[in-house]
N, C-alpha and C. Protein backbone atom coordinates (compact mmCIF):
# COMPACT_ATOMS: atom_id res chain seq x y z
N UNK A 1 -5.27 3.28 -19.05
CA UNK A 1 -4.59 2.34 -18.17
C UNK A 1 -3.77 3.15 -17.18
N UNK A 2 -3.43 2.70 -16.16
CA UNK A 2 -2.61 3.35 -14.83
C UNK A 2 -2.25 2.36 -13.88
N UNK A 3 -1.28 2.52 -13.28
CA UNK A 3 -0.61 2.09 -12.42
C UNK A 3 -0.96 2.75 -11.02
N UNK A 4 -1.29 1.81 -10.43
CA UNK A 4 -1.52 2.24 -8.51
C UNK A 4 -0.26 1.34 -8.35
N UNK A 5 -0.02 1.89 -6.94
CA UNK A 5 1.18 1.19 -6.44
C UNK A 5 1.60 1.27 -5.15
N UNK A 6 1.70 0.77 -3.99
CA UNK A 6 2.71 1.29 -2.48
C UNK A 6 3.77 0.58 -2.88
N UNK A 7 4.04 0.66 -3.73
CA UNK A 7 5.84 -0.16 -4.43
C UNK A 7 6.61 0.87 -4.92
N UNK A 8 7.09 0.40 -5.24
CA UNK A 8 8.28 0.89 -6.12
C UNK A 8 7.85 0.36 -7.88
N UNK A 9 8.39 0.82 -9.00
CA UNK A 9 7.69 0.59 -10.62
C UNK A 9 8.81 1.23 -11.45
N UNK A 10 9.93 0.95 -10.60
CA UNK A 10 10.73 1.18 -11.76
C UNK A 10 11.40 1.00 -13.31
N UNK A 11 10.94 1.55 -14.15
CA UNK A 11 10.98 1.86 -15.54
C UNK A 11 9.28 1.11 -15.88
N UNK A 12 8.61 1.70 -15.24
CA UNK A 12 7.32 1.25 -15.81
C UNK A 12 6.65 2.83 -15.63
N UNK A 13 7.58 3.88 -15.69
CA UNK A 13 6.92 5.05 -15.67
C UNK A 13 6.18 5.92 -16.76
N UNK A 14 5.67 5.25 -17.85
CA UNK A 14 4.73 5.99 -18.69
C UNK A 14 3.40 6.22 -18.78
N UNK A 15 2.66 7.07 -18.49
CA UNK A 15 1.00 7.61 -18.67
C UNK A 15 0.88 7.57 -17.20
N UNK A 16 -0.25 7.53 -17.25
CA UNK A 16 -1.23 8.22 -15.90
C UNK A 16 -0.23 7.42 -14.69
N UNK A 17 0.53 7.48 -13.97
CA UNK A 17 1.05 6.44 -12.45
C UNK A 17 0.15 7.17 -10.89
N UNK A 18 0.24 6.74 -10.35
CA UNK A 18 0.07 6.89 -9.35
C UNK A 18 1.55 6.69 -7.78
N UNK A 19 2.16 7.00 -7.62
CA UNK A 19 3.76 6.29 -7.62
C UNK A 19 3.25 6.04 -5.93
N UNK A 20 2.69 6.35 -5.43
CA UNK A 20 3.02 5.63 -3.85
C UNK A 20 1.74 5.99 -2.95
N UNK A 21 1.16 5.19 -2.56
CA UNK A 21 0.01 5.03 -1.93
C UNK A 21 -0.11 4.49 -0.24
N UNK A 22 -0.22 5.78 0.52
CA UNK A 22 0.00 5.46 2.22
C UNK A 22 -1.56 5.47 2.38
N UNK A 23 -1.42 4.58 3.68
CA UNK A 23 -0.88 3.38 4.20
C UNK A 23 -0.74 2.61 3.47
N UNK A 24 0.22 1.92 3.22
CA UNK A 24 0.96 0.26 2.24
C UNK A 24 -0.13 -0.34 2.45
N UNK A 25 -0.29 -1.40 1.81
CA UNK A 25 -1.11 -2.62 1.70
C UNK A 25 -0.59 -3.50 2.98
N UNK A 26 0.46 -3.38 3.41
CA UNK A 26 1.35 -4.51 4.54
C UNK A 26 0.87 -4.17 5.84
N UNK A 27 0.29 -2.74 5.54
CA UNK A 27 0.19 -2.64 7.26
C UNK A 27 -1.58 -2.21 7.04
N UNK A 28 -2.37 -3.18 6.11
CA UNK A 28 -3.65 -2.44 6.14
C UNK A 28 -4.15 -1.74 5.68
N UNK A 29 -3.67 -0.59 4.64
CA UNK A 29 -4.03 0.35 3.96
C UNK A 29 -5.21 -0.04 3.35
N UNK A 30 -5.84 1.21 2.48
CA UNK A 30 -7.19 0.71 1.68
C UNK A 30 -6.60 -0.14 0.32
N UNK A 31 -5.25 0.06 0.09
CA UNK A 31 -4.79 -0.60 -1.01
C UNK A 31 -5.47 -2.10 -0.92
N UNK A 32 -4.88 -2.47 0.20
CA UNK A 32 -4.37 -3.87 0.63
C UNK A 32 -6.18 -4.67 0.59
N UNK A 33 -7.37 -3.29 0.63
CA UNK A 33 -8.75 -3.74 0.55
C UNK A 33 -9.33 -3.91 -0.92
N UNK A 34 -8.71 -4.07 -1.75
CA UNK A 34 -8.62 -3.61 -2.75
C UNK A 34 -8.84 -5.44 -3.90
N UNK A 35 -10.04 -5.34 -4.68
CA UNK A 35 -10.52 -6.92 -4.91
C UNK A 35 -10.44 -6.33 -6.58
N UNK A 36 -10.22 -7.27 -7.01
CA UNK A 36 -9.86 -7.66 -8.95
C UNK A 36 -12.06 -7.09 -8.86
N UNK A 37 -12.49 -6.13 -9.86
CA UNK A 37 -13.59 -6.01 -9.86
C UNK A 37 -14.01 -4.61 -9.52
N UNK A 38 -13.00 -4.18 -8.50
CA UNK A 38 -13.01 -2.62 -7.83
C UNK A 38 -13.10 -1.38 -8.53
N UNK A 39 -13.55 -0.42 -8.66
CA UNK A 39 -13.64 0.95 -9.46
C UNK A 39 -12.67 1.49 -8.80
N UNK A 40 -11.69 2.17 -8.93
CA UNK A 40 -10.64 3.17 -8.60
C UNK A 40 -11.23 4.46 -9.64
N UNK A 41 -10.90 5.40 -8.68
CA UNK A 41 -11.39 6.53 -9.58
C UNK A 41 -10.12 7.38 -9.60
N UNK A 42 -9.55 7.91 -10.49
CA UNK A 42 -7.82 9.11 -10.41
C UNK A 42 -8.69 9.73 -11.64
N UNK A 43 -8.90 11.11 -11.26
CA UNK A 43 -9.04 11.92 -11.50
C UNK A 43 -7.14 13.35 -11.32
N UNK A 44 -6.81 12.95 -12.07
CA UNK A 44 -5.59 13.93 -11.98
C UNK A 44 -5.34 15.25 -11.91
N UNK A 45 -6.53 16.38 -12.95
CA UNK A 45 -6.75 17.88 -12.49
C UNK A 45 -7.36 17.93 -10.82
N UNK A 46 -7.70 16.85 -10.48
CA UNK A 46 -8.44 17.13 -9.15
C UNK A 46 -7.29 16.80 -7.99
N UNK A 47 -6.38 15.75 -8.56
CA UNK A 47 -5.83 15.22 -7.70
C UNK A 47 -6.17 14.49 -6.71
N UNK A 48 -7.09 13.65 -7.35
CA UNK A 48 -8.08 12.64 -6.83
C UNK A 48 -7.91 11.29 -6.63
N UNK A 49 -7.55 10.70 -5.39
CA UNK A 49 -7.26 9.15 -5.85
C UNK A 49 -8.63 8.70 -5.20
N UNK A 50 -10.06 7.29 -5.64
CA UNK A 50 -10.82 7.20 -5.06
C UNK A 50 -11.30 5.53 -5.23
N UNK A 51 -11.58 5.28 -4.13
CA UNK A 51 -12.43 3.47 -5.08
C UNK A 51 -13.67 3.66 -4.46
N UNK A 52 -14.72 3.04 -5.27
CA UNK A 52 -16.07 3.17 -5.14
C UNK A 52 -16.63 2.14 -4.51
N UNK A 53 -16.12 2.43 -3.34
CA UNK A 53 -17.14 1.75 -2.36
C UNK A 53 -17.81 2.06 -1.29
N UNK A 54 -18.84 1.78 -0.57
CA UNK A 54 -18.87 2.02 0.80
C UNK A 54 -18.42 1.88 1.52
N UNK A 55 -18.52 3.36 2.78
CA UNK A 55 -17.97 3.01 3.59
C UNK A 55 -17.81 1.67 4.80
N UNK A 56 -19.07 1.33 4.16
CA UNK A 56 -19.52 0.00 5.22
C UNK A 56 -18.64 -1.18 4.41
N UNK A 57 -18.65 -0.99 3.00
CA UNK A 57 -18.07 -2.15 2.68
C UNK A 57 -16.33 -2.30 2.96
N UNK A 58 -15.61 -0.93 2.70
CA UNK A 58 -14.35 -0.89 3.20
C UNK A 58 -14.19 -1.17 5.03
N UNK A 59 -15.24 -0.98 5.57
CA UNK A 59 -14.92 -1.08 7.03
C UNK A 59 -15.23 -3.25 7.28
N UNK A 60 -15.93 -3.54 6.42
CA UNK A 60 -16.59 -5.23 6.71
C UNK A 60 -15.30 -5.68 6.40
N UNK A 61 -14.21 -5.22 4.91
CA UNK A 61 -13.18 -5.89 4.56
C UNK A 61 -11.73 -5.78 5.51
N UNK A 62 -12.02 -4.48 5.83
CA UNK A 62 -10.75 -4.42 6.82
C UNK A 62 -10.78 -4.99 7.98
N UNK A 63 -11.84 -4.95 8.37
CA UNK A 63 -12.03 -6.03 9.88
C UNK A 63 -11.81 -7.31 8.96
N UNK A 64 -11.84 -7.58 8.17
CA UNK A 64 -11.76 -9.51 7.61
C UNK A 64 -9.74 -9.18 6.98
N UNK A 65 -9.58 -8.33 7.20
CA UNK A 65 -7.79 -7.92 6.55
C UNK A 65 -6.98 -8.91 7.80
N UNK A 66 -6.34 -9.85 6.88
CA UNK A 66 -4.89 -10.10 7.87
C UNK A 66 -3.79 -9.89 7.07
N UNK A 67 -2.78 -9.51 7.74
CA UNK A 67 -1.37 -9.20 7.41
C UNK A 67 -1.02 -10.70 6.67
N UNK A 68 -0.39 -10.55 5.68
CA UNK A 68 0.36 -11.82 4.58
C UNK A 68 1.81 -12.13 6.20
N UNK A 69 1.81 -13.74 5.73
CA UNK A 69 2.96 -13.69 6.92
C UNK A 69 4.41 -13.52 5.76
N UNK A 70 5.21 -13.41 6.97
CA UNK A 70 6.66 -12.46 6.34
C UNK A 70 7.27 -13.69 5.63
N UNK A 71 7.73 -13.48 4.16
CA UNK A 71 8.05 -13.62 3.54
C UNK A 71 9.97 -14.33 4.05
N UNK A 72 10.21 -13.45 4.17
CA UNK A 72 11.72 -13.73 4.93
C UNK A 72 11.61 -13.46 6.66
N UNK A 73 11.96 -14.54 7.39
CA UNK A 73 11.60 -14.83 8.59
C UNK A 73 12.75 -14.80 9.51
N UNK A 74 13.95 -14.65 9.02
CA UNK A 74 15.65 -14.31 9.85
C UNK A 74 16.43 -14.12 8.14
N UNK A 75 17.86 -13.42 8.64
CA UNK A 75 18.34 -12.42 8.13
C UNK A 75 17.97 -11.06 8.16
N UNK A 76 18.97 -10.48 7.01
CA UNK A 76 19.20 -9.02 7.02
C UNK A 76 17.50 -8.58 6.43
N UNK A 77 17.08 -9.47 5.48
CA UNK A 77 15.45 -9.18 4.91
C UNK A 77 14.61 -9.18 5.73
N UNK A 78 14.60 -9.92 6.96
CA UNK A 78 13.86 -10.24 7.92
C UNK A 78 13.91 -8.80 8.61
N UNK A 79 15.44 -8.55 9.10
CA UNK A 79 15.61 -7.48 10.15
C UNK A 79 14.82 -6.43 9.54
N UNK A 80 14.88 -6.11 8.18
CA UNK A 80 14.72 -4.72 7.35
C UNK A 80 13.38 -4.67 7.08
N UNK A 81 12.20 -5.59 6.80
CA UNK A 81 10.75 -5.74 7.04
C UNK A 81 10.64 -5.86 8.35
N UNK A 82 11.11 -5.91 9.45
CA UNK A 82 10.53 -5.83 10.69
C UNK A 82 10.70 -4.17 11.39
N UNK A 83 12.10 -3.51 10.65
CA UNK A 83 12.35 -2.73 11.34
C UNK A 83 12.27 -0.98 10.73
N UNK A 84 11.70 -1.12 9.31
CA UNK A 84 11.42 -0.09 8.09
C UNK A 84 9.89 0.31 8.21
N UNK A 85 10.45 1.58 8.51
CA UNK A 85 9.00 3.08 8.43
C UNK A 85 8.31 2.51 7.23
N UNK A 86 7.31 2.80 7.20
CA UNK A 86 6.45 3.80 6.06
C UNK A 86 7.45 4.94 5.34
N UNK A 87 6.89 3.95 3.74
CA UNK A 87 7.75 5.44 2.97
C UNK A 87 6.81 6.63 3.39
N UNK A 88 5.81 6.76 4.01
CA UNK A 88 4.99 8.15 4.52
C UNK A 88 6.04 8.26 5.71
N UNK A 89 6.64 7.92 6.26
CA UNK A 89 7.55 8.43 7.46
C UNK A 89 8.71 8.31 7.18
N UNK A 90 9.54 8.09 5.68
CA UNK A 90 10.41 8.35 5.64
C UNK A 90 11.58 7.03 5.45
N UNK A 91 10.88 5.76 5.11
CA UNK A 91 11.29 4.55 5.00
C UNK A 91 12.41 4.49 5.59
N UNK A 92 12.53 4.76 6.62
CA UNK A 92 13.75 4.44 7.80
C UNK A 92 13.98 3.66 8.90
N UNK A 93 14.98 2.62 8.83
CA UNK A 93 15.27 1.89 9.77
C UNK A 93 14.86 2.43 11.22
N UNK A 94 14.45 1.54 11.78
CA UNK A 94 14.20 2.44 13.80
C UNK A 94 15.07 0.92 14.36
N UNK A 95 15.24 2.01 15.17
CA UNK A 95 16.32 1.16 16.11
C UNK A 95 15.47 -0.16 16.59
N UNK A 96 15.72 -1.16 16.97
CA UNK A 96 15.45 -2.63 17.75
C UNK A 96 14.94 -2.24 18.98
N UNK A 97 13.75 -2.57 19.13
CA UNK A 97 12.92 -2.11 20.28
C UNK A 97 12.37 -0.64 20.68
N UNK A 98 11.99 -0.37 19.30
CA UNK A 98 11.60 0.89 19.74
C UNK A 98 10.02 0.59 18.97
């Protein structure tokens, strides 16, 4: 058993994890292509993360990918999903209009 994740899994850290997977699922990633049925392959001496599909089939699903709409739509939750990096860039606020 293993854990994939572009989350956070805190205190769920025992055996094989996988702790953070770029691009997120939110902005498209292959996570986010990702169907109950899928082969993931983690191979860990290799340092391997993989799902078994084609490339044709990951390219048919991502063209059919829409973004989930936002959850929190005004406030500070709102501001902070509109305005937060990629933990690959450092999950940092960017200024308003940039």
């Amino acid at each position: 058993m293993a854990l994939v994740t572009d989350g956070r899994f805190s205190g769920a850290t025992h055996g094989t994890m996988i702790g953070h997977v770029s691009p997120e699922a939110a902005v498209g990633g292959t996570i986010a292509l990702l169907r109950d049925g899928d082969t993931v392959v983690i191979d860990v001496k290799k340092r391997l993360l993989k799902v078994e599909l084609s490339r044709n089939e990951l390219l048919k699903r991502k063209r059919a990918w829409k973004p989930a709409r936002p959850k929190y739509t005004h406030g500070v939750f709102a501001k902070y999903a509109k305005l937060v990096s990629s933990a690959s860039e450092g999950a940092v606020c960017l200024a308003e209009g940039r």
